[in-house]
Protein backbone atom coordinates (compact mmCIF):
# COMPACT_ATOMS: atom_id res chain seq x y z
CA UNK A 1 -89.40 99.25 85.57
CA UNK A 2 -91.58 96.93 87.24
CA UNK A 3 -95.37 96.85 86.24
CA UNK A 4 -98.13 94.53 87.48
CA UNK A 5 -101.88 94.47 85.48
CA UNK A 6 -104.86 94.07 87.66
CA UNK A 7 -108.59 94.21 87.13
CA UNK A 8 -111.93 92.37 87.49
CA UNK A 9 -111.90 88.54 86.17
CA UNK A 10 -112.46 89.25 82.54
CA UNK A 11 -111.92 93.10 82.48
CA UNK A 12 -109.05 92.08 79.87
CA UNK A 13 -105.96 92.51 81.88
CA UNK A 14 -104.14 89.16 81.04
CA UNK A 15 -104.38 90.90 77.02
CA UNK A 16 -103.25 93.59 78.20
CA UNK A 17 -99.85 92.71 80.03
CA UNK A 18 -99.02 90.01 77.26
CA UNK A 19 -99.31 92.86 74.65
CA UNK A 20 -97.26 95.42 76.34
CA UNK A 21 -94.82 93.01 76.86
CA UNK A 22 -94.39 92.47 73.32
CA UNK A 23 -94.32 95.63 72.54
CA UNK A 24 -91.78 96.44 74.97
CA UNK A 25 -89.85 93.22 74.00
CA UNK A 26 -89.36 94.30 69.96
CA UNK A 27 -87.22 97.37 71.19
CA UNK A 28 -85.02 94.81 72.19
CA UNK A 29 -85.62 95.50 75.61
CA UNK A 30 -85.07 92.07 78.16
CA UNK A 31 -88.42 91.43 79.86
CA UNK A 32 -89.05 89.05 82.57
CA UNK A 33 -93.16 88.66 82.68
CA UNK A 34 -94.07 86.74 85.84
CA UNK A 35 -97.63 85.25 85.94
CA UNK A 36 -99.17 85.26 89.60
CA UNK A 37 -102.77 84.48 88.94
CA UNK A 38 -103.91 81.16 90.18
CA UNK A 39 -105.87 80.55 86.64
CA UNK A 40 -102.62 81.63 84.39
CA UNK A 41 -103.28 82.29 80.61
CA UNK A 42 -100.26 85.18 80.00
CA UNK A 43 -98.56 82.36 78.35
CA UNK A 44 -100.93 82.84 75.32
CA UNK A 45 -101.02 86.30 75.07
CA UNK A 46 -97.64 86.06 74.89
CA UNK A 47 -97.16 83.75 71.75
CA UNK A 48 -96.69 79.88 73.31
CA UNK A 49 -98.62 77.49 71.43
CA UNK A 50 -100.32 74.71 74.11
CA UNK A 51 -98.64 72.36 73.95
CA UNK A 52 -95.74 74.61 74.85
CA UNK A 53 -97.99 75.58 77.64
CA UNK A 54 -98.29 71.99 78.98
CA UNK A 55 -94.41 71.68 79.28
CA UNK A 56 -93.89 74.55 81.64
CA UNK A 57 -92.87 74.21 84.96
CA UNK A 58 -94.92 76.19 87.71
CA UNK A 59 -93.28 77.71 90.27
CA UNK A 60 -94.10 76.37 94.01
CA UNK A 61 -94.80 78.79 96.56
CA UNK A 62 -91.66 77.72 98.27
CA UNK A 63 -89.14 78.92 96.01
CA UNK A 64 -89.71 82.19 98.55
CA UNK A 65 -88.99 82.19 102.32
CA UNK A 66 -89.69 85.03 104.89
CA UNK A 67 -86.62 87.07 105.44
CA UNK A 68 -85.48 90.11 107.55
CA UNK A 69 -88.54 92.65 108.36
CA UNK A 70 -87.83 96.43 107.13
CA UNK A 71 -90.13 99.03 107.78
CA UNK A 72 -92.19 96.60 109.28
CA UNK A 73 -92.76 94.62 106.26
CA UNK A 74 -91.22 91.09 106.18
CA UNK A 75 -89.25 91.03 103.12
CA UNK A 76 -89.15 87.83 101.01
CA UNK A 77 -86.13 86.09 99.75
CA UNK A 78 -85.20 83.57 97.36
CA UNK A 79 -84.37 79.37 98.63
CA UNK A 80 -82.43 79.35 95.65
CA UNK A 81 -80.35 81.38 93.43
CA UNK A 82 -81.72 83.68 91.56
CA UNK A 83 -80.04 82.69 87.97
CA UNK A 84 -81.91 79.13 88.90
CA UNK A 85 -84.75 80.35 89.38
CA UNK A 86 -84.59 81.40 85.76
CA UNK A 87 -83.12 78.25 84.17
CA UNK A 88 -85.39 76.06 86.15
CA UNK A 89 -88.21 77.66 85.91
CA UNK A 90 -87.96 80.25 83.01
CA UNK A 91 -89.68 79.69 79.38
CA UNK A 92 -88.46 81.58 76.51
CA UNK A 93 -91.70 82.92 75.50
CA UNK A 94 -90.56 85.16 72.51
CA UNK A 95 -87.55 86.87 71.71
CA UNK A 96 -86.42 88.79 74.31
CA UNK A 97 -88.95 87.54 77.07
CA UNK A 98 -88.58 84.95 79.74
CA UNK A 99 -91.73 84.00 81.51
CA UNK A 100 -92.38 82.81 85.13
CA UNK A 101 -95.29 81.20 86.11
CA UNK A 102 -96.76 80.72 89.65
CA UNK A 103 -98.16 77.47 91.01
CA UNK A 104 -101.72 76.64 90.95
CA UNK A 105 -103.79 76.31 93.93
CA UNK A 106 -102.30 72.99 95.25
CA UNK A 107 -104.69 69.70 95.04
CA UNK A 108 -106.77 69.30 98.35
CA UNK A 109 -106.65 73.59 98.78
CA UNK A 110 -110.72 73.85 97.74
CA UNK A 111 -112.35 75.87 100.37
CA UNK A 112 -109.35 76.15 102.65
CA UNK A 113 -109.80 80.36 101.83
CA UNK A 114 -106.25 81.16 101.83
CA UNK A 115 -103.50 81.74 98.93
CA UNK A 116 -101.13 82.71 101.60
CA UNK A 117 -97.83 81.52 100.60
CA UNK A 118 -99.13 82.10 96.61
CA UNK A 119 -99.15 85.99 97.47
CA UNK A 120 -96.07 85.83 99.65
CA UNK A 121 -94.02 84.12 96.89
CA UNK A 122 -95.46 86.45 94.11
CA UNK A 123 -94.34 89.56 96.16
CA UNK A 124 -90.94 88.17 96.56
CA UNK A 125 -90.33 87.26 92.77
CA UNK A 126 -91.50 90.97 92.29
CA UNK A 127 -88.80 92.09 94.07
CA UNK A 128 -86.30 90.05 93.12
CA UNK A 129 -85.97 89.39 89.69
CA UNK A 130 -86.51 92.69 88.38
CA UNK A 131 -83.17 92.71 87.99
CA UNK A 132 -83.25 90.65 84.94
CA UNK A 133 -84.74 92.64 82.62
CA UNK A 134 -85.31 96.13 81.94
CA UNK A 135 -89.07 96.22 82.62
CA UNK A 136 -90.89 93.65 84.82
CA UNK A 137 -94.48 92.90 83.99
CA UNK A 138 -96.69 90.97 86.53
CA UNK A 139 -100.25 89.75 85.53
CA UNK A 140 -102.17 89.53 89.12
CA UNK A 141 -105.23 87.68 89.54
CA UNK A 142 -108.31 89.06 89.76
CA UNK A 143 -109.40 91.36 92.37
CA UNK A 144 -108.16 92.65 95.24
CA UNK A 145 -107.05 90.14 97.84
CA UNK A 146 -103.74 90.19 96.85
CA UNK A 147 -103.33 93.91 97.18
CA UNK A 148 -104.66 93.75 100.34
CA UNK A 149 -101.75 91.16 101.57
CA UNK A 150 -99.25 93.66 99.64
CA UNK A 151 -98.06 91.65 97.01
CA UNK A 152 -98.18 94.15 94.35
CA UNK A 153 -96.12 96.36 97.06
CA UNK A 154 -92.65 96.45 95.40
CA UNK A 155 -93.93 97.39 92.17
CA UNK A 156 -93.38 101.04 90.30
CA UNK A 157 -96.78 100.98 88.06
CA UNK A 158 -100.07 99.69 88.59
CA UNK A 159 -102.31 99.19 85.50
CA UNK A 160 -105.33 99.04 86.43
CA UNK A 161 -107.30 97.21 83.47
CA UNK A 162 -111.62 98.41 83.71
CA UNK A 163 -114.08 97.82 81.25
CA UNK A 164 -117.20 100.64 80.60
CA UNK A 165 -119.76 99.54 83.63
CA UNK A 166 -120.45 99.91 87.24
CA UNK A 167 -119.00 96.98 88.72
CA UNK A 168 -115.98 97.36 86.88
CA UNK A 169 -115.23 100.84 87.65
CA UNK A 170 -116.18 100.35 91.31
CA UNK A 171 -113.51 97.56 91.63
CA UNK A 172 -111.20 100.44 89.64
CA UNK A 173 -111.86 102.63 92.26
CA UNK A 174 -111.13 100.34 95.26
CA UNK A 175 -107.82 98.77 93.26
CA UNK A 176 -106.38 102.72 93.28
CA UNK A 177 -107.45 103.10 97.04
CA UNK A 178 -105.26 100.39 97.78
CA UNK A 179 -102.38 100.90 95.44
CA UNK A 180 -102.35 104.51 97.19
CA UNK A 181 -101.87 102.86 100.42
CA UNK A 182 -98.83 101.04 99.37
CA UNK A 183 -97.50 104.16 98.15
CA UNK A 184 -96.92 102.39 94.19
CA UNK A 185 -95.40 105.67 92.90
CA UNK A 186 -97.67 105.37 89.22
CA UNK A 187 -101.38 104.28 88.92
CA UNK A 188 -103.25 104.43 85.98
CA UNK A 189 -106.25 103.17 84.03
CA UNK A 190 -106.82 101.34 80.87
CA UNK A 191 -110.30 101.54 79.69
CA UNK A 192 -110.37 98.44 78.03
CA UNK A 193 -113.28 96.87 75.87
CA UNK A 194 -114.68 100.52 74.97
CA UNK A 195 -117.75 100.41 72.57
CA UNK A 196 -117.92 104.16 71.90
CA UNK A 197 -117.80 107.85 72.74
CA UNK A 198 -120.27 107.29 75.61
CA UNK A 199 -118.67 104.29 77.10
CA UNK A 200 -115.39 106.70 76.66
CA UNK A 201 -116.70 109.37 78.69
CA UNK A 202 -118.17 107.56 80.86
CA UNK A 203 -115.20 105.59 81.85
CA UNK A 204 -113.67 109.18 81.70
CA UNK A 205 -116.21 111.21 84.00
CA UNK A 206 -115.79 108.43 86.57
CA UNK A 207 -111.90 108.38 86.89
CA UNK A 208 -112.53 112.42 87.43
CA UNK A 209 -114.64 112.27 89.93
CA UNK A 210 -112.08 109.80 92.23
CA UNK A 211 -108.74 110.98 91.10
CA UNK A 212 -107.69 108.20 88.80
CA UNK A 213 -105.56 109.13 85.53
CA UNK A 214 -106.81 107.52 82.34
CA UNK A 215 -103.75 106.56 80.50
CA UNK A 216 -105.09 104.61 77.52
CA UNK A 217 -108.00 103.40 75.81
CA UNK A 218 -108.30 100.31 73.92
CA UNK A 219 -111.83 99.67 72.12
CA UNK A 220 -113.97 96.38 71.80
CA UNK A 221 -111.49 94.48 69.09
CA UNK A 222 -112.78 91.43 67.37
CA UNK A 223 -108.90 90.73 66.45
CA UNK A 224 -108.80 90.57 70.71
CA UNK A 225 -111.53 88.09 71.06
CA UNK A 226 -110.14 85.81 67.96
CA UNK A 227 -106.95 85.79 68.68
CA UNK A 228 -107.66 84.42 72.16
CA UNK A 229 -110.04 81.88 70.43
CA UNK A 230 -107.60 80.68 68.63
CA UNK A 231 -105.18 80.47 71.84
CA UNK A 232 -102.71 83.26 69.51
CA UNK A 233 -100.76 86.17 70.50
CA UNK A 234 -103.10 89.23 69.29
CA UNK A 235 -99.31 90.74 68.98
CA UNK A 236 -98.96 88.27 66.19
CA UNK A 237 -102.60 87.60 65.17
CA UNK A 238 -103.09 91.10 63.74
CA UNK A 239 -100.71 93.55 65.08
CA UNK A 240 -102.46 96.34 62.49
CA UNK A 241 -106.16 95.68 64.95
CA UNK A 242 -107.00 98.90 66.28
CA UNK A 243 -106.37 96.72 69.64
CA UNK A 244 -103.05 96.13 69.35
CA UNK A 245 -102.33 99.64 68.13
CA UNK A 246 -104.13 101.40 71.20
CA UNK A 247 -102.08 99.16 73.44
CA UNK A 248 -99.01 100.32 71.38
CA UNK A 249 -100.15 103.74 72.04
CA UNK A 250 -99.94 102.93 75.79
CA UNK A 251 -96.54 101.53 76.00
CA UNK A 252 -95.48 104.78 74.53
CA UNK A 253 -97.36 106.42 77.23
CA UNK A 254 -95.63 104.85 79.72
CA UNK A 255 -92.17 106.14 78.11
CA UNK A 256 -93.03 108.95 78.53
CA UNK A 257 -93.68 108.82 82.16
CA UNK A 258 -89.69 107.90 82.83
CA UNK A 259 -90.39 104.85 85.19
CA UNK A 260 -87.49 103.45 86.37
C-alpha cells in the first residue's frame, strides 16, 4: 500500500504519518516512510533523537531522471539502483522502518518560485520504492502545489489531515478535488485537533456536503503537543494518549479498506 498525508502547514499531518507508521511497523510489517516536504520533521515523529537527525543524508533531486512517457505522463526513474538508494540514503528509524528524506530547497533557490525537480523526484521515489515495504507512507508538504504537478499521482490513499475551521476545511475540499483528478483510488479525512462534539460535527457536516469520507478523528492531545516539544515520538511518549489511540483506531480503518 502506498499512502501519502497532506494538509494545511500545521493541520497535524507530519503526526499523523509518523504515527501510523508506527503503528503499522509493530505488526512487523516493513515500511519505507519517504519525507517530501521541503521543511522535513517525520524524522521525529518517528522516534530519531536530533542528533540522529543531523546525520542523515538528504536525498538530491537528481537521484530521479525523466523516463519514457505513458499515458501521457512522463514517468520517473531511478540514476541509481534502487537497493542504493536505500543504503545510501536510508535511516533505520525504528524497527521495521527505513526512512527517506528529500532535499531541502537548495542554497541560492529563495524566490526562484519553483520546486520543480523536488516534486518530480518525490513522484518517482513514490513509485519506485514501494516495493520495499509492505505499506509506503509519504508526508507531503503543505498545500497543494505538489498535487497540482502530480506528485502524489502513483499513490493508493490520500489522507487528507484538516483541523475544525474554515480555512482548513476549504483547503480539505480543494486537496480531494485534486486527488479525484488523479484518479488516487482512496481519499479520506482525518479530523485532526478536534476540541469537541461541535468541532466533530462540524468537521462532519462539511465533508457531507462535498463528498469527502471522514475516516478518523483524533482530538486536541496535550501528549501530541509535548511529545513534539520534547522532539519525541508521541508513539513512544504516551502510546495510552487518547491521540495515539484514535490514530490506532485509524490504521485499523485502513485494514479494513483492503488497500493494496
Amino acid at each position: 500500500m502506498k499512502l501519502a498525508t497532506v494538509g494545511k502547514g500545521g493541520s497535524g499531518k507530519t503526526t499523523i504519518a509518523g504515527t501510523l507508521t508506527r503503528i503499522f511497523a509493530e505488526r512487523g510489517n516493513k515500511i519505507l516512510a519517504i519525507d517530501g516536504d521541503p521543511n522535513p520533521n517525520l524524522a521525529h515523529t518517528l522516534g530519531l533523537t536530533r542528533s540522529e537527525v543531523e546525520k542523515i543524508t538528504y536525498i538530491p533531486p537528481s537521484i530521479m531522471k525523466q523516463g519514457e512517457r505513458v499515458n501521457d505522463v512522463v514517468q520517473m526513474v531511478p540514476t541509481i539502483p534502487r537497493e542504493e538508494i536505500i543504503s545510501e540514503y536510508g535511516v533505520k528509524a525504528a524497527p521495521y522502518v527505513d526512512l527517506l528524506v528529500m532535499g531541502q530547497p537548495a542554497h541560492g533557490s529563495a524566490g526562484s518560485g519553483c520546486m520543480c525537480a523536488s516534486h518530480r523526484a518525490v513522484r518517482g521515489l513514490v513509485a519506485e520504492l514501494t516495493a520495499f515495504g509492505e505499506h509506503t507512507v509519504t508526508d507531503m508538504e503543505a498545500g497543494l502545489e505538489h498535487l497540482k504537478r502530480g506528485t502524489a499521482r502513483h499513490v493508493d490513499m490520500m489522507l487528507i489531515v484538516a483541523e475544525p475551521y474554515y480555512r482548513s476545511l476549504e483547503a480539505a475540499m480543494r486537496t480531494a478535488e485534486l486527488s479525484r483528478e488523479l484518479e488516487i483510488p482512496f481519499i479520506k479525512l482525518v479530523a485532526n485537533k478536534v476540541r469537541n462534539s461541535s468541532d466533530e460535527e462540524a468537521i462532519r457536516t462539511f465533508c457531507d456536503q462535498h463528498g469527502i469520507d471522514v475516516i478518523g478523528v483524533v482530538p486536541l492531545d496535550d501528549n501530541l503537543v509535548e511529545a513534539e516539544r520534547l522532539e519525541k515520538a508521541p508513539y513512544d511518549f504516551k502510546p495510552d494518549s487518547p491521540g495515539v489511540q484514535s490514530i490506532r483506531k485509524i490504521a485499523q480503518e485502513i485494514d479494513s479498506l483492503g488497500v493494496n
